[in-house]
PDB file of N, CA and C in Angstrom:
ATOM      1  N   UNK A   1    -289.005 -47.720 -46.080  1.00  0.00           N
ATOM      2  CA  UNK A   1    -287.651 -47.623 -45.575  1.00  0.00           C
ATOM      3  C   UNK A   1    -286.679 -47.616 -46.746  1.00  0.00           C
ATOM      4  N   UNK A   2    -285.976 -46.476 -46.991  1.00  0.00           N
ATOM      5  CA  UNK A   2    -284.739 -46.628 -47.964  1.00  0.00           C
ATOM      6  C   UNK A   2    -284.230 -47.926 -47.820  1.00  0.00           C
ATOM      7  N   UNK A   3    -283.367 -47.984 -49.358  1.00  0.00           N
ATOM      8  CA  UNK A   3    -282.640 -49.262 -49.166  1.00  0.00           C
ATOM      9  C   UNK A   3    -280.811 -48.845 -49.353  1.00  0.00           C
ATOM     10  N   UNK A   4    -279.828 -49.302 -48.328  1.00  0.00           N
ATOM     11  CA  UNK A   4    -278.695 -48.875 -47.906  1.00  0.00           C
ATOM     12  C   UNK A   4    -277.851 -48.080 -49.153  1.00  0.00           C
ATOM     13  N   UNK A   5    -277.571 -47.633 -49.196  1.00  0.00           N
ATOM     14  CA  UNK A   5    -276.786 -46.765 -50.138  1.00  0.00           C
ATOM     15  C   UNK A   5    -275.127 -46.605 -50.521  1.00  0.00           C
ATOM     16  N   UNK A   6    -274.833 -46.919 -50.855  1.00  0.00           N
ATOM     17  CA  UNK A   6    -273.249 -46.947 -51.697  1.00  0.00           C
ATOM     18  C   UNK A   6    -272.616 -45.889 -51.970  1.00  0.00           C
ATOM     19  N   UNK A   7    -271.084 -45.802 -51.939  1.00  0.00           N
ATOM     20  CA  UNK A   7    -270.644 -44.359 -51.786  1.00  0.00           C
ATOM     21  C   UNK A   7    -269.967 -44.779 -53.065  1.00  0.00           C
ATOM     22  N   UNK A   8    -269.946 -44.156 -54.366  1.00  0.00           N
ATOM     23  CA  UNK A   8    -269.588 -44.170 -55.287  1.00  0.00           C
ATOM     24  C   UNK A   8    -268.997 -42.586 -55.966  1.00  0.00           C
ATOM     25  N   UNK A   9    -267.729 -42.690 -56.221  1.00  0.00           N
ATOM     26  CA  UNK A   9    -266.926 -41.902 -57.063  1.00  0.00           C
ATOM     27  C   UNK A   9    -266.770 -41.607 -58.417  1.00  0.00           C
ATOM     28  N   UNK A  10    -266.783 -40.288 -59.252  1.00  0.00           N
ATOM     29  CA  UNK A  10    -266.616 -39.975 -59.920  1.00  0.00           C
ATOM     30  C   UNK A  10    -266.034 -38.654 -60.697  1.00  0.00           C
ATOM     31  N   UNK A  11    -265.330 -38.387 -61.345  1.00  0.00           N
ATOM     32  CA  UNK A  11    -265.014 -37.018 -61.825  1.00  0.00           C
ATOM     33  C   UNK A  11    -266.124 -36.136 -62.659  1.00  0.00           C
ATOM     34  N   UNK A  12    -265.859 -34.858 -62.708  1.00  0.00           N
ATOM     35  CA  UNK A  12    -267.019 -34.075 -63.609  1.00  0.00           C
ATOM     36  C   UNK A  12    -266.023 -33.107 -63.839  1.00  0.00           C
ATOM     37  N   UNK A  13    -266.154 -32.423 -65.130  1.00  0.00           N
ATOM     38  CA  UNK A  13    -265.460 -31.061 -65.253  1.00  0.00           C
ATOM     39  C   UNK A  13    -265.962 -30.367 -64.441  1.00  0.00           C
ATOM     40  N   UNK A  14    -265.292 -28.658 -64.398  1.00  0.00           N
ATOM     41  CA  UNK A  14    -265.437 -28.079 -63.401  1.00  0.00           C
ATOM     42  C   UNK A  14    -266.594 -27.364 -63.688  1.00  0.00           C
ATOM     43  N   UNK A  15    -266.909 -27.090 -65.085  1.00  0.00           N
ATOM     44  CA  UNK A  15    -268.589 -26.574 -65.554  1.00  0.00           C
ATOM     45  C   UNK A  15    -269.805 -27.214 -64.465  1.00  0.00           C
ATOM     46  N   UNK A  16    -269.310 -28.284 -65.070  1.00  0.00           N
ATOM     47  CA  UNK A  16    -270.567 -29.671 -64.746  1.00  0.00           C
ATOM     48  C   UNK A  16    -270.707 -29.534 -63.524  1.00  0.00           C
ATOM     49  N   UNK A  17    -269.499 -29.371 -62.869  1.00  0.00           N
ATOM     50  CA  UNK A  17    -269.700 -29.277 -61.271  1.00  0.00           C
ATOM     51  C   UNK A  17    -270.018 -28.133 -60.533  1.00  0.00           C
ATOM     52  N   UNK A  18    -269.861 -26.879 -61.240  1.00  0.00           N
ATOM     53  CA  UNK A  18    -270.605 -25.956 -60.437  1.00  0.00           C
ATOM     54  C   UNK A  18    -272.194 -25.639 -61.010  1.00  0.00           C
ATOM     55  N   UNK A  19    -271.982 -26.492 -61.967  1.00  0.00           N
ATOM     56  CA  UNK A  19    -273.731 -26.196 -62.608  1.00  0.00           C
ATOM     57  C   UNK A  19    -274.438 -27.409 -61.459  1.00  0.00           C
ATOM     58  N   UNK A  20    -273.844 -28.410 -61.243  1.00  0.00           N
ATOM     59  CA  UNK A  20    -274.349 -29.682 -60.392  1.00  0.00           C
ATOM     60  C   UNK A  20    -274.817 -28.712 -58.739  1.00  0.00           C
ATOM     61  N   UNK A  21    -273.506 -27.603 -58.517  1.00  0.00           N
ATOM     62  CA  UNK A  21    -273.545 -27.541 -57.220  1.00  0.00           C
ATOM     63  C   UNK A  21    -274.838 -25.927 -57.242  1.00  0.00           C
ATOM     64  N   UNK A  22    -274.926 -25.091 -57.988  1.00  0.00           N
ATOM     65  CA  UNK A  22    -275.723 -24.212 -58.394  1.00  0.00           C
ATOM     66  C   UNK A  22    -277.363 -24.985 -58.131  1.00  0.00           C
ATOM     67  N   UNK A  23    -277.688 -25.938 -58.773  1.00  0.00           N
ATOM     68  CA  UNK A  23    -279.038 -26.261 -59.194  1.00  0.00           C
ATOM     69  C   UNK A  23    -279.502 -26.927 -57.606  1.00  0.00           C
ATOM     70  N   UNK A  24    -278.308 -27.769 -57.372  1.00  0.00           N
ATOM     71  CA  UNK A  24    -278.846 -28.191 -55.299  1.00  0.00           C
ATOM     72  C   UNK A  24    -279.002 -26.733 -54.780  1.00  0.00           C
ATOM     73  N   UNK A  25    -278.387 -25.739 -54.764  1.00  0.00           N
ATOM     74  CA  UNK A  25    -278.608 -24.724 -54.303  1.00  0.00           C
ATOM     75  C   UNK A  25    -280.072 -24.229 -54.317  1.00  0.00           C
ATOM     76  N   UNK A  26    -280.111 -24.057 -55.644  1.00  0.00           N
ATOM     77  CA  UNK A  26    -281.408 -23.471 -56.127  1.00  0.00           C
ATOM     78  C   UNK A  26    -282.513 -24.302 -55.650  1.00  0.00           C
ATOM     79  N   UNK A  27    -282.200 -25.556 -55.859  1.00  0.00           N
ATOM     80  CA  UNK A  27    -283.557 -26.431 -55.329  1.00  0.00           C
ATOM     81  C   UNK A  27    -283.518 -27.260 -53.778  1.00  0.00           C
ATOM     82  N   UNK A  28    -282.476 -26.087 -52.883  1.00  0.00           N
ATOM     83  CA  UNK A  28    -282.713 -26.663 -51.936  1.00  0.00           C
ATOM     84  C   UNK A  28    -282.362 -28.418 -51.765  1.00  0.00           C
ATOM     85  N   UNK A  29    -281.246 -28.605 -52.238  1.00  0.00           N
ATOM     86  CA  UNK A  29    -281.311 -30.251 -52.343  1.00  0.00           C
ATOM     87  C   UNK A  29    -279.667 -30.922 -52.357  1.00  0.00           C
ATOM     88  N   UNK A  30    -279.590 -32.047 -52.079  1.00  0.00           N
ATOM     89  CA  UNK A  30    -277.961 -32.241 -52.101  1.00  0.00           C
ATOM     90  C   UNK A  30    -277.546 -32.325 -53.763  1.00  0.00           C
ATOM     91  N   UNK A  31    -276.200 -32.598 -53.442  1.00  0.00           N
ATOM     92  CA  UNK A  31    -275.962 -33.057 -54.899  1.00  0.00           C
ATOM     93  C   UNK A  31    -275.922 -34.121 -55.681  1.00  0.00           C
ATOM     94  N   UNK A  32    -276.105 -35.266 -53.801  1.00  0.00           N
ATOM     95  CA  UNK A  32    -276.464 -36.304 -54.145  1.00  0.00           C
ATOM     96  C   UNK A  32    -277.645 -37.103 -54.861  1.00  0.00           C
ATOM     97  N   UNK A  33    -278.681 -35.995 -54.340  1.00  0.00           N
ATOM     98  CA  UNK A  33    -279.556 -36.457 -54.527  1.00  0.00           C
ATOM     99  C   UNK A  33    -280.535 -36.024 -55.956  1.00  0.00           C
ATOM    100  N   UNK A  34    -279.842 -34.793 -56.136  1.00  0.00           N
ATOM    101  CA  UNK A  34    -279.435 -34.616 -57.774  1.00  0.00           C
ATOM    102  C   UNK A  34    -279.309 -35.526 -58.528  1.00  0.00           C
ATOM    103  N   UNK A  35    -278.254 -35.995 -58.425  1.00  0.00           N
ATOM    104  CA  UNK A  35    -277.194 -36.990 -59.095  1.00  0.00           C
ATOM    105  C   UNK A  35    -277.875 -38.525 -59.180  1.00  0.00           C
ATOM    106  N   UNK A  36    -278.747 -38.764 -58.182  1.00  0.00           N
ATOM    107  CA  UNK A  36    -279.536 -40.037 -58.044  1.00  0.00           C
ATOM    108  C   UNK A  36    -280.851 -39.608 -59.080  1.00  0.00           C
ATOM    109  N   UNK A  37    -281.248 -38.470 -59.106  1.00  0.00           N
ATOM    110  CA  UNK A  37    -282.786 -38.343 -59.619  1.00  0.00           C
ATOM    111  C   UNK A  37    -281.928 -38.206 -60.860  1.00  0.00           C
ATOM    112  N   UNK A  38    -281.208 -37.523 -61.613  1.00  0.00           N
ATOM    113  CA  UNK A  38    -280.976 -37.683 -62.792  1.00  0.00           C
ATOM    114  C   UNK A  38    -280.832 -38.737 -63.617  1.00  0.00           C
ATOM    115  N   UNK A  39    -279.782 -39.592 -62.904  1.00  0.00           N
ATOM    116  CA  UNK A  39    -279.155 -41.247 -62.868  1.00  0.00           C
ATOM    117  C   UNK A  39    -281.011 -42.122 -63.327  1.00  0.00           C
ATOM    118  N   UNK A  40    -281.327 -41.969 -62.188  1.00  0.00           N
ATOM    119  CA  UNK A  40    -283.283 -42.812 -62.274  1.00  0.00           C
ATOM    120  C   UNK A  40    -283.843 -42.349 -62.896  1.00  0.00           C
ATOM    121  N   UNK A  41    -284.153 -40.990 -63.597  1.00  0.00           N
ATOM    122  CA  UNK A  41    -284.532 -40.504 -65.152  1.00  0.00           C
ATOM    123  C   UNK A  41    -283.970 -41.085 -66.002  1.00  0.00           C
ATOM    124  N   UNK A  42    -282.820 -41.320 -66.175  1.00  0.00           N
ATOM    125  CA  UNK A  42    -282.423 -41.457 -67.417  1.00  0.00           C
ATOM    126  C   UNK A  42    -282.014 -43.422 -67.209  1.00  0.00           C
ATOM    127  N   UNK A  43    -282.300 -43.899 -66.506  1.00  0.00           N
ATOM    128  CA  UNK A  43    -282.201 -45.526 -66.226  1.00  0.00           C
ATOM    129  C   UNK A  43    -283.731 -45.641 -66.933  1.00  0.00           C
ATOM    130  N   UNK A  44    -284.703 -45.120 -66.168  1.00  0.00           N
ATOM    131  CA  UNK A  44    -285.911 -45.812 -66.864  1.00  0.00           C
ATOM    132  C   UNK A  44    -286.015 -45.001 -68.038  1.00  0.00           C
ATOM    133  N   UNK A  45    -285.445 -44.476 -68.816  1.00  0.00           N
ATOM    134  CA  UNK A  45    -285.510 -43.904 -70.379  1.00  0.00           C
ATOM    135  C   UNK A  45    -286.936 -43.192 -70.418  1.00  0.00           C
ATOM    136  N   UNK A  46    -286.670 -41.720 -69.502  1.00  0.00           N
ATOM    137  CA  UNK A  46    -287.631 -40.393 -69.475  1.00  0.00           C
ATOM    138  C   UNK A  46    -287.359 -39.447 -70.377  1.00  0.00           C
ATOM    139  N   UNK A  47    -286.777 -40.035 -71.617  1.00  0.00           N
ATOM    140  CA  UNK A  47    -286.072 -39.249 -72.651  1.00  0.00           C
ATOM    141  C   UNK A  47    -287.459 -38.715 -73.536  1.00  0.00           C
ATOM    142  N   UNK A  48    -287.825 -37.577 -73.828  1.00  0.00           N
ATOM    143  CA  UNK A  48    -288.756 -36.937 -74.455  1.00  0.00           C
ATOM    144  C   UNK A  48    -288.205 -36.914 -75.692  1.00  0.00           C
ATOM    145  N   UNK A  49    -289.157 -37.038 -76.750  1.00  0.00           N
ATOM    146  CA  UNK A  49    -288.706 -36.677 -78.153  1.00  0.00           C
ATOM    147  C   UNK A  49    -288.526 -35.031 -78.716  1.00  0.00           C
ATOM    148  N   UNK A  50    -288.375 -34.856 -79.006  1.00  0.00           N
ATOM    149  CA  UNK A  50    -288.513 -33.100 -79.799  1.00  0.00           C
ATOM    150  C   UNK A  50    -290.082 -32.642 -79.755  1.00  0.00           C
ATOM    151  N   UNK A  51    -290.634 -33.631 -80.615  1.00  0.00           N
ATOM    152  CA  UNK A  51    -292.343 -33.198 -81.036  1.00  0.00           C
ATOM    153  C   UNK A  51    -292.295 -33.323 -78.902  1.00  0.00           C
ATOM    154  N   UNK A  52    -292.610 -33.938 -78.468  1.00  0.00           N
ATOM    155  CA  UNK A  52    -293.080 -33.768 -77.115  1.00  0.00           C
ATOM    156  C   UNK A  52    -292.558 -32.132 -76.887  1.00  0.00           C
ATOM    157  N   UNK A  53    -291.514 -32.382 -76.696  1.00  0.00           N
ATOM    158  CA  UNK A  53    -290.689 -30.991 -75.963  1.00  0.00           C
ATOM    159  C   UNK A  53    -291.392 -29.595 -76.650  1.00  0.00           C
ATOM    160  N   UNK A  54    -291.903 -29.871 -77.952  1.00  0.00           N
ATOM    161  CA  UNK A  54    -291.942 -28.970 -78.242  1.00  0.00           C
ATOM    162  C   UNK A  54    -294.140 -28.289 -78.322  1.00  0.00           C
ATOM    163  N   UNK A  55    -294.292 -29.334 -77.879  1.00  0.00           N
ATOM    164  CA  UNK A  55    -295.830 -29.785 -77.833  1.00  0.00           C
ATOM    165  C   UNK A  55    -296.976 -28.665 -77.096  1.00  0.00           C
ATOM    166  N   UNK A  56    -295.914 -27.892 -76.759  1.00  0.00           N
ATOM    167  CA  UNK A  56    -296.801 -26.245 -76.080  1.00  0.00           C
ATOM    168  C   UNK A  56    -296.862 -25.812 -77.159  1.00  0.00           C
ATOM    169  N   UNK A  57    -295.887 -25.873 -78.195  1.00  0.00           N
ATOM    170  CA  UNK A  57    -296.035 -24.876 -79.230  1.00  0.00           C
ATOM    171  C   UNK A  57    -296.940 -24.928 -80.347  1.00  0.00           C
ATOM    172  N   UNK A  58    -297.776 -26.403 -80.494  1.00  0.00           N
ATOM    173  CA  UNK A  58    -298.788 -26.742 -81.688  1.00  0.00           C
ATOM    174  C   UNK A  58    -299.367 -25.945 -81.684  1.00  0.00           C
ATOM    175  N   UNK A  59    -299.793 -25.875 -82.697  1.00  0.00           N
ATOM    176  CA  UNK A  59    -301.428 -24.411 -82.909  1.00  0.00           C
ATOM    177  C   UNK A  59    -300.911 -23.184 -82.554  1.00  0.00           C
ATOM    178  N   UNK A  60    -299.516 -23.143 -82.298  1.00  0.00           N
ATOM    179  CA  UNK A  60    -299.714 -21.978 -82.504  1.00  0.00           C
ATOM    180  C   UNK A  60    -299.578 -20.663 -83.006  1.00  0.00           C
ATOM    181  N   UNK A  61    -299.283 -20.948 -84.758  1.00  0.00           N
ATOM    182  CA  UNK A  61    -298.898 -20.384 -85.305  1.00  0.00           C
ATOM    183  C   UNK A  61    -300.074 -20.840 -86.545  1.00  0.00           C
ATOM    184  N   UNK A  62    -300.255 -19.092 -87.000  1.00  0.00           N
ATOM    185  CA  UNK A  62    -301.287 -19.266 -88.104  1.00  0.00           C
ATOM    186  C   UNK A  62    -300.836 -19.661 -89.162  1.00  0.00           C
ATOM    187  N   UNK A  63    -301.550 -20.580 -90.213  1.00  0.00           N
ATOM    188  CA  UNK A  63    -301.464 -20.720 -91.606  1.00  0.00           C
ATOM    189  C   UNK A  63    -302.007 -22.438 -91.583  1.00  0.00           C
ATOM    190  N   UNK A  64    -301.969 -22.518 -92.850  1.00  0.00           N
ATOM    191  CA  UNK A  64    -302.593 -23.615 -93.430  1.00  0.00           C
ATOM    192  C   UNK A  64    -302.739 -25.138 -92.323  1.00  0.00           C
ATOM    193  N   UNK A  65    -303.590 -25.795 -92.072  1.00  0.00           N
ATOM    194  CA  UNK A  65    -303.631 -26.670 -91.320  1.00  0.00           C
ATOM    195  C   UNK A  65    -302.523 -28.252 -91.768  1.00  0.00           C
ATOM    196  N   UNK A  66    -302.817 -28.515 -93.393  1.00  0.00           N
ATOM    197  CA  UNK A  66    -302.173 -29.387 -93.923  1.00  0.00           C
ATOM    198  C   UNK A  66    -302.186 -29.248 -95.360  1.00  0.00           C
ATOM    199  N   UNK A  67    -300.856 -28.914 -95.533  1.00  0.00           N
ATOM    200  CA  UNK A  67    -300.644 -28.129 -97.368  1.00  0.00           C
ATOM    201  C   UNK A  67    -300.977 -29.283 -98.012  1.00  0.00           C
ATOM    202  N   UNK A  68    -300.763 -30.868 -97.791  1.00  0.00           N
ATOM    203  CA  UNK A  68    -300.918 -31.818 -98.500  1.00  0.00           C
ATOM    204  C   UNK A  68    -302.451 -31.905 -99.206  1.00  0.00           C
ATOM    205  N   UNK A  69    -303.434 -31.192 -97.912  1.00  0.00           N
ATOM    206  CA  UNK A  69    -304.767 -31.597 -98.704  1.00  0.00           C
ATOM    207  C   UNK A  69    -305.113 -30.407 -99.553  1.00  0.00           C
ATOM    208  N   UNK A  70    -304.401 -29.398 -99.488  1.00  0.00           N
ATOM    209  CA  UNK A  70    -304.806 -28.141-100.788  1.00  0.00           C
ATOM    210  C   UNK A  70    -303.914 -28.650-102.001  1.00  0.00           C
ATOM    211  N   UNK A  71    -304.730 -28.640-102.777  1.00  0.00           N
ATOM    212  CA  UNK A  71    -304.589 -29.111-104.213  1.00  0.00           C
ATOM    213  C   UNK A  71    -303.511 -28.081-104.645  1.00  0.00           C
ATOM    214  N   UNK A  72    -304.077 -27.008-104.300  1.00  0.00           N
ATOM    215  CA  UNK A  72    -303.024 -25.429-104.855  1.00  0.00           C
ATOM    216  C   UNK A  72    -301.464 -25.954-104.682  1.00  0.00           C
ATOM    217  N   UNK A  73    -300.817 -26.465-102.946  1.00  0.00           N
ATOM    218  CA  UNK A  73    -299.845 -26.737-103.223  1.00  0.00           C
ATOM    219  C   UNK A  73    -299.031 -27.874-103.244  1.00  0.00           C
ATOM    220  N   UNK A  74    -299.788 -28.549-104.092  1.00  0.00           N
ATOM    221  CA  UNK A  74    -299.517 -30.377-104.651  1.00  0.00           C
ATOM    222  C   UNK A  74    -299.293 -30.159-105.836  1.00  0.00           C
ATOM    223  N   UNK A  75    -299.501 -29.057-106.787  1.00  0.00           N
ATOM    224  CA  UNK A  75    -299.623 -29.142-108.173  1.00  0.00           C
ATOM    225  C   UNK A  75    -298.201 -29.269-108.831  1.00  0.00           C
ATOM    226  N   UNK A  76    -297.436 -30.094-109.288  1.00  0.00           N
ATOM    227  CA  UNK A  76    -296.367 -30.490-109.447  1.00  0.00           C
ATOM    228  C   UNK A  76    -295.446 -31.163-109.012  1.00  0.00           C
ATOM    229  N   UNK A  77    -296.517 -31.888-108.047  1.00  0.00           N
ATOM    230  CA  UNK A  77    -295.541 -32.838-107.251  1.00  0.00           C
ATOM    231  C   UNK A  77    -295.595 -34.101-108.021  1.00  0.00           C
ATOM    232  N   UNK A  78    -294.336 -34.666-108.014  1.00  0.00           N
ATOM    233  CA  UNK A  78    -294.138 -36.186-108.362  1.00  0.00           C
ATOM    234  C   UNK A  78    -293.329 -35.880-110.215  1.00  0.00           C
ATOM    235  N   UNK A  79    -293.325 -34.996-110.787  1.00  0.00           N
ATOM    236  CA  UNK A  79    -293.313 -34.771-112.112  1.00  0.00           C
ATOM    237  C   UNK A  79    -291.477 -34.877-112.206  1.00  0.00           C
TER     238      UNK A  79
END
């Protein structure tokens, strides 16, 4: 059983708000309830780092696995 719900106010620019009212559209959904799933993402800190976000992309680009262990391009380091 839900638990009772609160009517709470706020402003948004007018971007924010037709991008808010666009995406309920698209997903079939209020804006409330948008606005709650975003709010509960970002309360329990679903914040991804970069390396995550970007974590489709490992491997996949050719070249050297780790320049540190080829000697070739260490040779002048630290001097």
């Amino acid at each position: 059983m839900p638990s009772a719900m609160r009517t709470v106010s706020f402003k948004l620019p007018e971007e924010l708000d037709d991008a808010l009212s666009e995406l309920a559209r698209t997903r079939r959904s209020s804006r409330s309830a948008l606005f709650r799933e975003a709010l509960q993402s970002l309360a329990k800190g679903k914040r991804r780092s970069v390396t995550a976000l970007a974590s489709d992309l490992v491997g996949s680009v050719d070249g050297p696995t780790d320049l540190a262990t080829n000697p070739k391009h260490m040779s002048g380091y630290g001097r």
